[in-house]
C-alpha atoms as a PDB file:
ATOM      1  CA  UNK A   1     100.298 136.343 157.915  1.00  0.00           C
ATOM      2  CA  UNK A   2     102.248 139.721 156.849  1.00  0.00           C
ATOM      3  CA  UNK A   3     102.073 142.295 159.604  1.00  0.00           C
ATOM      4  CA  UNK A   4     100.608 145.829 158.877  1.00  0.00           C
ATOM      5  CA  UNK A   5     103.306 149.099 157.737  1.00  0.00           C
ATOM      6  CA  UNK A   6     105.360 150.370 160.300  1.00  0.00           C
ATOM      7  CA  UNK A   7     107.130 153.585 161.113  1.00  0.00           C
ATOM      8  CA  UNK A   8     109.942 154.912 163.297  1.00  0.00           C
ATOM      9  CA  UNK A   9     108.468 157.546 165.628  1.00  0.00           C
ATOM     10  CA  UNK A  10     110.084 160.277 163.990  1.00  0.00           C
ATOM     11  CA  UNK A  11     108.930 159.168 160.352  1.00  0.00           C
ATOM     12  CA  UNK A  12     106.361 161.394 158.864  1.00  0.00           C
ATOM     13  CA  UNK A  13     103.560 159.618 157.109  1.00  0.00           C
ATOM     14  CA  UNK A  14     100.856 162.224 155.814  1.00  0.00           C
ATOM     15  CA  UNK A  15      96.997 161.177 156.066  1.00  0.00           C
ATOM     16  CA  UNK A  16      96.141 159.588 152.664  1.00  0.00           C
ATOM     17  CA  UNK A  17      99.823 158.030 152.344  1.00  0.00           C
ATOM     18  CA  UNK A  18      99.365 154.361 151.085  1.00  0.00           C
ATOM     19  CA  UNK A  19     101.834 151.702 152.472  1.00  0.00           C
ATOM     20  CA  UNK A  20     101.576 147.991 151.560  1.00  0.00           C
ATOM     21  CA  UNK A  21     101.098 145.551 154.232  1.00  0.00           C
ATOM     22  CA  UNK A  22     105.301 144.811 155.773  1.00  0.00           C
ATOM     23  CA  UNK A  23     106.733 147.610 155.045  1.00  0.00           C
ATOM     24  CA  UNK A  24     108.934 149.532 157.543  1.00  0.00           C
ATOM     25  CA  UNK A  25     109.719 153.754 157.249  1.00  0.00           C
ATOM     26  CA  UNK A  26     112.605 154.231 159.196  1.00  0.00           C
ATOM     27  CA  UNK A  27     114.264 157.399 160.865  1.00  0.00           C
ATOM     28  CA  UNK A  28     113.405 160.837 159.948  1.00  0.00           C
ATOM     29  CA  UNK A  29     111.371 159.956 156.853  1.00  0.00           C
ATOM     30  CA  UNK A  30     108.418 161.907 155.129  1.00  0.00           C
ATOM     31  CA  UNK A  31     106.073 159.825 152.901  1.00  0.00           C
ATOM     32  CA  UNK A  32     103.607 162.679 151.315  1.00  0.00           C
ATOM     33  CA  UNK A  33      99.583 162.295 151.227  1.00  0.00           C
ATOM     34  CA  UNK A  34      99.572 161.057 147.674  1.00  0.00           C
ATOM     35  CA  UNK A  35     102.322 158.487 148.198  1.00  0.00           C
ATOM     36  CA  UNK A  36     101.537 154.647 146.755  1.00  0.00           C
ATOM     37  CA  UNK A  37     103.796 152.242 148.412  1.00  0.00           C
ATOM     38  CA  UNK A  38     103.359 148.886 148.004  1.00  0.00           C
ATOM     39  CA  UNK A  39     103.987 145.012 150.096  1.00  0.00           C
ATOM     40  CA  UNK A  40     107.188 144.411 151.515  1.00  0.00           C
ATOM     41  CA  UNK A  41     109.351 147.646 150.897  1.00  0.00           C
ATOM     42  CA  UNK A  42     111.917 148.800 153.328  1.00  0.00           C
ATOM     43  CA  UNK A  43     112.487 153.221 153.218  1.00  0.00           C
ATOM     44  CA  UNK A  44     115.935 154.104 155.215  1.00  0.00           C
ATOM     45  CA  UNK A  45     116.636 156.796 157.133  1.00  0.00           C
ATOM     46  CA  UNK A  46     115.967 160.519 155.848  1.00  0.00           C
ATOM     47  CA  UNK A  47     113.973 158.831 152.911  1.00  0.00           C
ATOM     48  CA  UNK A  48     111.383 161.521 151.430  1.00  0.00           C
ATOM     49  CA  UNK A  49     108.517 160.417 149.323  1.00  0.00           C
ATOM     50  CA  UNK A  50     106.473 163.098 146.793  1.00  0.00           C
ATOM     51  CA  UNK A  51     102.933 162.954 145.920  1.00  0.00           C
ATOM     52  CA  UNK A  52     103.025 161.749 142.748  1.00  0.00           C
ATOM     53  CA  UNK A  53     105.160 158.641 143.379  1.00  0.00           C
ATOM     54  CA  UNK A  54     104.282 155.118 143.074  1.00  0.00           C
ATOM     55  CA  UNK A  55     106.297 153.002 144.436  1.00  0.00           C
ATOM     56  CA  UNK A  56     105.605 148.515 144.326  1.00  0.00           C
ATOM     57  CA  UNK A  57     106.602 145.841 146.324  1.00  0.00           C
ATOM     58  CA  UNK A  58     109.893 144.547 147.523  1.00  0.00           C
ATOM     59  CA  UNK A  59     111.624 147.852 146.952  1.00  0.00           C
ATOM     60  CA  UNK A  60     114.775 149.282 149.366  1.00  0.00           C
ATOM     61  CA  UNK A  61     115.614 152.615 149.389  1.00  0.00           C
ATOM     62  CA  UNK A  62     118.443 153.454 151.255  1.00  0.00           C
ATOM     63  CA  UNK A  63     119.482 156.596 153.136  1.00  0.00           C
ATOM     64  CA  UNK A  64     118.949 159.922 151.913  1.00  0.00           C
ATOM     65  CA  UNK A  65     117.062 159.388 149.117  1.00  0.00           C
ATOM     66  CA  UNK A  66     114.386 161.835 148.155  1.00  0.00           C
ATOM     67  CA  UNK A  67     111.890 159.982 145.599  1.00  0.00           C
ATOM     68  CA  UNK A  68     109.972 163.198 143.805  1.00  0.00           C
ATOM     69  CA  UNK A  69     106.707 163.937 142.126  1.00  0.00           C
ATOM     70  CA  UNK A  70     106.395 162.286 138.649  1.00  0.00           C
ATOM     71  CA  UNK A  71     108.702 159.352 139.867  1.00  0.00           C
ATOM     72  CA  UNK A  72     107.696 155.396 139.294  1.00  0.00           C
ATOM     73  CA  UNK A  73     109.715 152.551 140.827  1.00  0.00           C
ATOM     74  CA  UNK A  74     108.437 149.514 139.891  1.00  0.00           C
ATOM     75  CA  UNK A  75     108.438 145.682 142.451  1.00  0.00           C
ATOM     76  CA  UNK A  76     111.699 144.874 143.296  1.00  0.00           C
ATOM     77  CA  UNK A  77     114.054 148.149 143.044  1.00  0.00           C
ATOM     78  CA  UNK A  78     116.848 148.985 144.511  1.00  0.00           C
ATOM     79  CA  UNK A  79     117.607 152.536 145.700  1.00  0.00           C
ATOM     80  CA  UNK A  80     121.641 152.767 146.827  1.00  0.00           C
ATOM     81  CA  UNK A  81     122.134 155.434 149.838  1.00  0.00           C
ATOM     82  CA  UNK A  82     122.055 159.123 148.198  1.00  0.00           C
ATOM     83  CA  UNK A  83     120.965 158.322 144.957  1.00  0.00           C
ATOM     84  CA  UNK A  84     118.939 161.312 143.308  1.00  0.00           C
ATOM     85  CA  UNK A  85     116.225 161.757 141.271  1.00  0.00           C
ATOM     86  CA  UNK A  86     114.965 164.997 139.351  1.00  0.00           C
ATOM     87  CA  UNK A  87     112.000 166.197 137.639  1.00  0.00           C
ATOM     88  CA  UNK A  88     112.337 169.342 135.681  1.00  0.00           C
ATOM     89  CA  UNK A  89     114.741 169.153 133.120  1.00  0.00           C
ATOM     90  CA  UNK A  90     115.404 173.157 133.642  1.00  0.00           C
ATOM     91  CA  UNK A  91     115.037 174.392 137.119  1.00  0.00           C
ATOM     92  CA  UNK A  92     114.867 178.165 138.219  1.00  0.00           C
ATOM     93  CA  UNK A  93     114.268 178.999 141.581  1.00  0.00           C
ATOM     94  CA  UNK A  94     112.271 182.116 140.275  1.00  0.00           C
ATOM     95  CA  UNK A  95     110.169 180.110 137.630  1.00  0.00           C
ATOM     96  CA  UNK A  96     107.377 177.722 138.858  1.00  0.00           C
ATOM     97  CA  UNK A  97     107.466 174.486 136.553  1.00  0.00           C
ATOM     98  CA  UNK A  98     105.777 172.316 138.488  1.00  0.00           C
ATOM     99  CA  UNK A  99     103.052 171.736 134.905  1.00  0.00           C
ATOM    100  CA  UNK A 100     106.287 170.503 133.132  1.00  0.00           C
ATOM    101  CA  UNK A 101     107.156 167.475 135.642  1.00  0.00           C
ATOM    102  CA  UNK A 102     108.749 164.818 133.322  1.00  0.00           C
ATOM    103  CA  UNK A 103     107.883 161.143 134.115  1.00  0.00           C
ATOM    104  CA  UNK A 104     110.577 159.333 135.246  1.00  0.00           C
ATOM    105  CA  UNK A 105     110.091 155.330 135.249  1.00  0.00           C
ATOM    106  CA  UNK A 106     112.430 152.527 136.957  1.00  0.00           C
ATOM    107  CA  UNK A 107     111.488 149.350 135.839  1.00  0.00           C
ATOM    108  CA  UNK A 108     111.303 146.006 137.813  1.00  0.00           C
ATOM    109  CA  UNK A 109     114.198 144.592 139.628  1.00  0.00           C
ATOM    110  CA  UNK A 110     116.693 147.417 138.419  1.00  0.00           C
ATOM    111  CA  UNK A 111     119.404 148.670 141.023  1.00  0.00           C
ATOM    112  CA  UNK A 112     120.520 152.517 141.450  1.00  0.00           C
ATOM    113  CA  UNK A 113     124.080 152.315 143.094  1.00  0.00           C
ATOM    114  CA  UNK A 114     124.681 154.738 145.738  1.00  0.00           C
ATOM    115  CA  UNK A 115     125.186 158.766 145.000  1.00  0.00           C
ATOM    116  CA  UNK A 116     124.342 157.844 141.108  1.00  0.00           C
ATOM    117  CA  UNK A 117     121.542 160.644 139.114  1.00  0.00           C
ATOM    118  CA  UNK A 118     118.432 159.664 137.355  1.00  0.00           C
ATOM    119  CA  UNK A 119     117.766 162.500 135.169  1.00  0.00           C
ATOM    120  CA  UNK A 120     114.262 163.379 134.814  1.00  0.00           C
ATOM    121  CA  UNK A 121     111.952 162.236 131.563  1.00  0.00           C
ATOM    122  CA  UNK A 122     114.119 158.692 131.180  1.00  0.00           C
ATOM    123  CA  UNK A 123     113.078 154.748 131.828  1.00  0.00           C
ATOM    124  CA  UNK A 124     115.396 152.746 133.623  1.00  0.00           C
ATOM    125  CA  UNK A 125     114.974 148.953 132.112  1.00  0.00           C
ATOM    126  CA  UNK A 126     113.947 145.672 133.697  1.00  0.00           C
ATOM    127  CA  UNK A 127     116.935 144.553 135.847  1.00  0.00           C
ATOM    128  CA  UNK A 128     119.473 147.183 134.538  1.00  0.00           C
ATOM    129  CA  UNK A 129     122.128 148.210 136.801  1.00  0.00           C
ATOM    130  CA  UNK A 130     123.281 151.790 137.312  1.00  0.00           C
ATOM    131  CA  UNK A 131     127.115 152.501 139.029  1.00  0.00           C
ATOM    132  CA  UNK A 132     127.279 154.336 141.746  1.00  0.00           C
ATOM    133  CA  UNK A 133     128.125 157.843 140.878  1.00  0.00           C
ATOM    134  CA  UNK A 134     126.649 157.655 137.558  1.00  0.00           C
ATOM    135  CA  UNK A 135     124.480 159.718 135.720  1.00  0.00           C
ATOM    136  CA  UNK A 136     121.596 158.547 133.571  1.00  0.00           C
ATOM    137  CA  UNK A 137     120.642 161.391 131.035  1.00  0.00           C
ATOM    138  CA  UNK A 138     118.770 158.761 128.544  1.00  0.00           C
ATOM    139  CA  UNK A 139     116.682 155.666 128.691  1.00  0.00           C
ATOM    140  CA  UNK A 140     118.566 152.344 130.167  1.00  0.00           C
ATOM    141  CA  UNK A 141     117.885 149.048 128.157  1.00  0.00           C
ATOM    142  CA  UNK A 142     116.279 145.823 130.198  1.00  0.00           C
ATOM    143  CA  UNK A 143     119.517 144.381 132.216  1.00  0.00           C
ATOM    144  CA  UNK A 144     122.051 147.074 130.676  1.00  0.00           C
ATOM    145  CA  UNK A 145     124.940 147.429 132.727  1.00  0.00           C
ATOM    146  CA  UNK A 146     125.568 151.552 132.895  1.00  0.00           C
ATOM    147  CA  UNK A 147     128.524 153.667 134.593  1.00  0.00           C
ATOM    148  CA  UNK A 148     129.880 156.923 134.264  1.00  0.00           C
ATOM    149  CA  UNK A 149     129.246 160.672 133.669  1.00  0.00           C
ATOM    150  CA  UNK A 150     127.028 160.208 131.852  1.00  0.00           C
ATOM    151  CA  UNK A 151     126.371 156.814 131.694  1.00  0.00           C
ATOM    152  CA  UNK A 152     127.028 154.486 129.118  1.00  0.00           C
ATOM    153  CA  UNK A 153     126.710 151.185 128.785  1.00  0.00           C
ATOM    154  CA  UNK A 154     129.954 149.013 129.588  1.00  0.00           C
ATOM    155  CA  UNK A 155     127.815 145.079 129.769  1.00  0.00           C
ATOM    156  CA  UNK A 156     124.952 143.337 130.497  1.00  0.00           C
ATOM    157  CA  UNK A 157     123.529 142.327 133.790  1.00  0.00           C
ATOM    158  CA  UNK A 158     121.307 138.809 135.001  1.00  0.00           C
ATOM    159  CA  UNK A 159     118.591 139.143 137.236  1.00  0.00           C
ATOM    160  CA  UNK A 160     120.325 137.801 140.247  1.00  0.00           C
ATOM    161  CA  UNK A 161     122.797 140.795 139.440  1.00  0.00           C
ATOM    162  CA  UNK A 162     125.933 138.995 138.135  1.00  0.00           C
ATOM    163  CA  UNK A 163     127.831 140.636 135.198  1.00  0.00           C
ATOM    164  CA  UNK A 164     126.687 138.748 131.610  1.00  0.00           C
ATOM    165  CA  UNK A 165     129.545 137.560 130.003  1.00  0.00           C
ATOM    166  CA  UNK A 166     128.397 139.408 126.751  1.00  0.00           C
ATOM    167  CA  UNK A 167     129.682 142.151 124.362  1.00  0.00           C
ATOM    168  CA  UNK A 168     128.222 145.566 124.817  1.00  0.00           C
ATOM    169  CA  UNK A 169     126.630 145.288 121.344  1.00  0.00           C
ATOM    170  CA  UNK A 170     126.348 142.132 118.740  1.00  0.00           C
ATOM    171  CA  UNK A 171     125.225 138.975 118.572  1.00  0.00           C
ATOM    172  CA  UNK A 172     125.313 135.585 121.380  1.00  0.00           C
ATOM    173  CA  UNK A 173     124.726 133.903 124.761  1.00  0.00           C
ATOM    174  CA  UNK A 174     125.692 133.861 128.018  1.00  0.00           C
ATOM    175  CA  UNK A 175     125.158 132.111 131.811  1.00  0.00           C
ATOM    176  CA  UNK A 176     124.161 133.931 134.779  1.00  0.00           C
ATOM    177  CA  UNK A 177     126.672 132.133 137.048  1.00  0.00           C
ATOM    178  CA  UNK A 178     124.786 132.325 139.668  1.00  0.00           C
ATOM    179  CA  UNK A 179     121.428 130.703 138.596  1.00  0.00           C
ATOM    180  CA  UNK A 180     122.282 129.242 135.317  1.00  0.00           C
ATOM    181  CA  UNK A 181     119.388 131.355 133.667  1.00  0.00           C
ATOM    182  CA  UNK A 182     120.000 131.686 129.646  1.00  0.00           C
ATOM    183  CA  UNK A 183     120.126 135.112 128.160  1.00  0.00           C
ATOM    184  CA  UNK A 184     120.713 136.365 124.417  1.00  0.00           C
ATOM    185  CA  UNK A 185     121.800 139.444 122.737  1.00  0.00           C
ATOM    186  CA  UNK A 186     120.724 140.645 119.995  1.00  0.00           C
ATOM    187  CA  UNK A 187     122.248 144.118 118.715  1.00  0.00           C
ATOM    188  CA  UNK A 188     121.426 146.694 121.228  1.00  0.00           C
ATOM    189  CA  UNK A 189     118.214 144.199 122.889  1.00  0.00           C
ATOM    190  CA  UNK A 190     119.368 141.531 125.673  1.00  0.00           C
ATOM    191  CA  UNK A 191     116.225 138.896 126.637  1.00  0.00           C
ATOM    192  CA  UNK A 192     116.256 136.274 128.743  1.00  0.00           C
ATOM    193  CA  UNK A 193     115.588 132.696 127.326  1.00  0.00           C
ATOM    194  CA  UNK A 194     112.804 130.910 128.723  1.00  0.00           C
ATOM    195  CA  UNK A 195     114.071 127.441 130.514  1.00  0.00           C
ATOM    196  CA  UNK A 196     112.189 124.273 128.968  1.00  0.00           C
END
C-alpha cells in the first residue's frame, strides 16, 4: 500500500494543492492552491510550486527550484538543485504580463542538471538531458544531449541516462551500455527500437 503525501512542518501546502499519494515536500517549500502533483515525487528544500503547474509521477526536484505558472513536467523528471524556469519571454517590473505566460513543457524522463535555464515557450523532449549551467532558448529533441550558453546539442542520450554512442546529426545505431536497449538516428530524430 503507498502511504498518503507528506510535508516537513515548515512546507507550505495551500488548500486546493493536489499531491499524489508518496510524495514528500521537504523544508521550507510552498506548493500553491492550483498545484497538480502527482504519485511518488520527491520536492527538496526551498522548492516553490505556481498555480498553473502540473507536475506527474516519479519526479525530483531538488533544492531551490521555483517551478512557475504555465510550467508542465511530465512522470519521471528530474529537476537538478537551482535549476530555473521562466515564463515571460520579456519581463518589466512596471508592466503586468501575466496574459502572455508562455507554456513551457518537459517531457517524460528528461533531466535538468543543476543551475541550468529553461527559457519560457520551449519543450524539453522525452529523455533529453540538459548540462548543468546550460541554457535552453529552443525546443530539445526526445533524448538530445544539450550543454552550453545557449545550448546546443553535443550527443544523444538512452533512457537509463548513458551517453549514445551516436553522431550529433546523420544516419546509424547505437547500445545503451547500460541496458542494451537499441536506438537509431535518423537526421536530426533519435527513436528507440522496439526489442523483439
Amino acid at each position: 500500500m503507498t502511504s498518503p503525501a507528506w510535508h516537513h512542518d515548515t512546507a507550505i501546502i495551500d488548500t486546493g494543492a493536489q499531491l499524489g499519494a508518496g510524495t514528500k515536500v521537504w523544508h521550507f517549500s510552498h506548493i500553491c492552491a492550483g498545484a497538480r502533483i502527482g504519485e511518488g515525487c520527491s520536492l527538496g528544500q526551498n522548492v516553490f510550486v505556481g498555480n498553473d503547474v502540473v507536475i506527474g509521477s516519479g519526479v525530483k526536484i531538488q533544492n531551490n527550484v521555483s517551478v512557475y505558472d504555465a510550467v508542465t513536467l511530465e512522470d519521471d523528471v528530474f529537476c537538478g538543485p537551482s535549476a530555473v524556469f521562466t515564463n515571460v519571454y520579456n519581463p518589466r517590473a512596471a508592466v503586468s504580463r501575466k496574459s502572455e505566460y508562455l507554456r513551457t513543457v518537459v517531457k517524460r524522463g528528461a533531466t535538468l542538471g543543476a543551475n541550468c535555464t529553461i527559457v519560457c515557450g520551449t519543450t524539453v523532449g522525452q529523455y533529453a538531458f540538459v548540462g548543468a549551467g546550460s541554457v535552453v532558448n529552443r525546443d530539445v529533441p526526445d533524448y538530445a544531449l544539450m550543454v552550453g550558453v545557449p545550448a546546443r546539442r553535443i550527443g544523444w542520450m538512452s533512457r537509463n541516462g548513458e551517453r549514445l554512442g551516436l553522431a550529433v546529426r546523420g544516419e546509424g545505431e547505437a547500445t545503451c551500455p547500460a541496458t542494451g536497449e537499441r536506438y537509431r538516428l535518423s537526421g536530426d530524430v533519435v527513436t528507440r527500437l522496439e526489442t523483439p
